[in-house]
C-alpha atoms as a PDB file:
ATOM      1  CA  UNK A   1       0.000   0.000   0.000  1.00  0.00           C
ATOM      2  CA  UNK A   2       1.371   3.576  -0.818  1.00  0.00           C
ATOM      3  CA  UNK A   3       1.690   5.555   1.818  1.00  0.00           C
ATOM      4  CA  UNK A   4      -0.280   8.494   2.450  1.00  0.00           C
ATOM      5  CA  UNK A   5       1.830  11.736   2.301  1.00  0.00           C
ATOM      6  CA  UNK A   6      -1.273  14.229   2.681  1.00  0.00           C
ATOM      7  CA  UNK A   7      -0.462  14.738   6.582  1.00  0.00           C
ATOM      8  CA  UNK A   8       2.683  16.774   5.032  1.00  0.00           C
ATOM      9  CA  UNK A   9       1.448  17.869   2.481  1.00  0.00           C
ATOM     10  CA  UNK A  10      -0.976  19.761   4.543  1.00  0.00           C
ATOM     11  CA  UNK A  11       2.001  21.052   6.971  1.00  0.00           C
ATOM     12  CA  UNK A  12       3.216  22.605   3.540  1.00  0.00           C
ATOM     13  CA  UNK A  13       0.297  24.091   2.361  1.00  0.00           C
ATOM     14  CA  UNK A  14       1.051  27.418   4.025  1.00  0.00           C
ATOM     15  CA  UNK A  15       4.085  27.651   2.480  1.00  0.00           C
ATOM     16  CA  UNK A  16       3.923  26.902  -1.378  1.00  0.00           C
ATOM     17  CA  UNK A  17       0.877  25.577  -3.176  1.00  0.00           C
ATOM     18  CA  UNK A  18      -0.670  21.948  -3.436  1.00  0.00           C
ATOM     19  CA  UNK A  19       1.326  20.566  -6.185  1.00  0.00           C
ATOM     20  CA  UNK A  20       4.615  21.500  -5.111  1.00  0.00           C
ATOM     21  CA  UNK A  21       3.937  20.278  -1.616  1.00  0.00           C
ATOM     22  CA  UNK A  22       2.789  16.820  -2.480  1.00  0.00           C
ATOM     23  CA  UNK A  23       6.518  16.697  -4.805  1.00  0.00           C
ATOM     24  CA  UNK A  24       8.501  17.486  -1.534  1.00  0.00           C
ATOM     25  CA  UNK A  25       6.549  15.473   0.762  1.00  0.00           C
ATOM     26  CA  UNK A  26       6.970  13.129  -1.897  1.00  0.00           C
ATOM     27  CA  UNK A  27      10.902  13.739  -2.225  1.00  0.00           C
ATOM     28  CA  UNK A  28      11.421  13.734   1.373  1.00  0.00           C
ATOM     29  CA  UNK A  29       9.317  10.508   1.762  1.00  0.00           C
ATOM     30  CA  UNK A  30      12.145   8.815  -0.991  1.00  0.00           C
ATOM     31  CA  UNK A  31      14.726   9.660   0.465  1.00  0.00           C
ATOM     32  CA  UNK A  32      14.040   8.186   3.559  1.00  0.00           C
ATOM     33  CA  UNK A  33      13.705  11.431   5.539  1.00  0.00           C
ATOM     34  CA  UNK A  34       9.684  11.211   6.491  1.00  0.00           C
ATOM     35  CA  UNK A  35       8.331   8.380   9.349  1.00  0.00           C
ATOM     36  CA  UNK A  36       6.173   6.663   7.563  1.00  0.00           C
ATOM     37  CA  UNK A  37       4.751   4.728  10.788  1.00  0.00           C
ATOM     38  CA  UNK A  38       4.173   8.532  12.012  1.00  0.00           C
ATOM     39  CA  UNK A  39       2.791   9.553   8.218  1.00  0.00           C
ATOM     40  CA  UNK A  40      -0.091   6.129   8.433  1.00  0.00           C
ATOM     41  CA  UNK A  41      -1.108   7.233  12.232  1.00  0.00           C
ATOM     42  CA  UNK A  42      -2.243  10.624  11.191  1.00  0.00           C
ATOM     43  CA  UNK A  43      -3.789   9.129   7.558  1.00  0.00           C
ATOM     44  CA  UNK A  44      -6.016   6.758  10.194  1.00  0.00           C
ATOM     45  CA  UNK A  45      -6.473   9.798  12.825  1.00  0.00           C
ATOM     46  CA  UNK A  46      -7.798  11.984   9.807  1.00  0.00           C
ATOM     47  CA  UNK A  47      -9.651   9.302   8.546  1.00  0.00           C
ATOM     48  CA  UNK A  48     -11.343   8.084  11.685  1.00  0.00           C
ATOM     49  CA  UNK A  49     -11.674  12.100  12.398  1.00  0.00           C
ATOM     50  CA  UNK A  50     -13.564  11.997   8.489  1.00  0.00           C
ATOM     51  CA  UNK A  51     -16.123   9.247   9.159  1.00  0.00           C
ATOM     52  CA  UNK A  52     -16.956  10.159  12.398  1.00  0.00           C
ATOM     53  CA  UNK A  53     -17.731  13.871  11.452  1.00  0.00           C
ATOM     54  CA  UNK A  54     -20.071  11.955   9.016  1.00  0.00           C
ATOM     55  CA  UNK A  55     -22.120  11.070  11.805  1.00  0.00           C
ATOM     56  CA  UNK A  56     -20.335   7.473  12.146  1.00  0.00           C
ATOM     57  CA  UNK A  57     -19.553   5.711  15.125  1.00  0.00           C
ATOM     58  CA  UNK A  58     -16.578   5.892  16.427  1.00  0.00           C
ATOM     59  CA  UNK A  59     -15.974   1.769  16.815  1.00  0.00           C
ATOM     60  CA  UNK A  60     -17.081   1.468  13.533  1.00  0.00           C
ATOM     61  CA  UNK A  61     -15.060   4.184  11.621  1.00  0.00           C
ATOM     62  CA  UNK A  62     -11.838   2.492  14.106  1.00  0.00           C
ATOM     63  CA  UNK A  63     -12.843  -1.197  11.988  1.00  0.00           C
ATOM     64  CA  UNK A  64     -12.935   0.093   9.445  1.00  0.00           C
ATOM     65  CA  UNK A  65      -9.787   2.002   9.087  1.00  0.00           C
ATOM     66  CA  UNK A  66      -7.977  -1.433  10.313  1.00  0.00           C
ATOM     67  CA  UNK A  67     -10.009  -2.775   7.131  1.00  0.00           C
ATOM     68  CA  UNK A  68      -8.701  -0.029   4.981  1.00  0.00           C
ATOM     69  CA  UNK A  69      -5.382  -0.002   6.141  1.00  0.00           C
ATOM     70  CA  UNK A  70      -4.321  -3.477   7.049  1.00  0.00           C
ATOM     71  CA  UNK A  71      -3.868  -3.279  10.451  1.00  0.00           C
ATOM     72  CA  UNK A  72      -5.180  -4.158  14.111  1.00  0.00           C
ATOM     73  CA  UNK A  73      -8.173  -2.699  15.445  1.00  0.00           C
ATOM     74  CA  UNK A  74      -5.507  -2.437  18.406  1.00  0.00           C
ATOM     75  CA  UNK A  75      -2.918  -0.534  15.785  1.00  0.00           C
ATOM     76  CA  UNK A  76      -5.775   1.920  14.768  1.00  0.00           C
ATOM     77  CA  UNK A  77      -7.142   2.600  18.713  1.00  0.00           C
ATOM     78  CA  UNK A  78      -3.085   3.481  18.865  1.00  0.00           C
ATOM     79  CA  UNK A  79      -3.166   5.831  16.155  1.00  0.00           C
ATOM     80  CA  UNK A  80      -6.207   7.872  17.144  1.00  0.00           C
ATOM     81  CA  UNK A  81      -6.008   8.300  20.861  1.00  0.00           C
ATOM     82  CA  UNK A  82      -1.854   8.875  20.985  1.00  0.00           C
ATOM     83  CA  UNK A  83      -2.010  12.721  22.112  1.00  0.00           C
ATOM     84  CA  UNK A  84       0.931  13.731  19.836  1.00  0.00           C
ATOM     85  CA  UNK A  85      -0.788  12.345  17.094  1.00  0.00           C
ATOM     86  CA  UNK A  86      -3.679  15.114  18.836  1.00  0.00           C
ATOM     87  CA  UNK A  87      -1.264  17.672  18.798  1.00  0.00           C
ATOM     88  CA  UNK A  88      -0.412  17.359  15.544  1.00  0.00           C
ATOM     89  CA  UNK A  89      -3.711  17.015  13.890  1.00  0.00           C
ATOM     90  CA  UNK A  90      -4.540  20.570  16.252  1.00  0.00           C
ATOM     91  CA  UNK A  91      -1.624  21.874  14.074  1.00  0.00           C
ATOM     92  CA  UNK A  92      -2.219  20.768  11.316  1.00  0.00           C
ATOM     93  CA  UNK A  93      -5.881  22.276  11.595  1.00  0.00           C
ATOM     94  CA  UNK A  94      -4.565  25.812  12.280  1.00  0.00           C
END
């Protein structure tokens, strides 16, 4: 599965436009310089974040992300409620 570089791309958006932010995220994620365990906990906090704003519940949107993503339930529960993860979705959001 390709990893999701739109957490970064987002932290970039303030600074240049879309396009050239999803080439650096993408050039930093090649040359080994991005977390990519860190880059596929936000993608699952965003998209549990998503469904749930849908009017969702919050179990379900958690399955289903595991579903999406290939992981544990456990792994996606992880993802969601780690508080830096929080902290940088909060940032993210500014």
């Amino acid at each position: 599965m390709p990893i999701d570089t739109r957490p970064i791309e987002r932290l970039l958006s303030g600074l240049c436009p879309p396009l050239r932010a999803r080439r650096i995220a993408q050039r930093l994620l090649s040359a080994s310089l991005l977390d990519t365990t860190r880059l596929r906990d936000l993608t699952i906090l965003l998209y549990v974040d998503e469904q749930t704003t849908r009017g969702r519940a919050k179990t379900e949107a958690l399955e289903q992300a595991a579903i999406d993503f290939g992981c544990s339930y456990s792994t996606a529960c992880r993802a969601v409620y780690d508080t830096t993860n929080q902290q940088i979705i909060k940032l993210l959001r500014k």
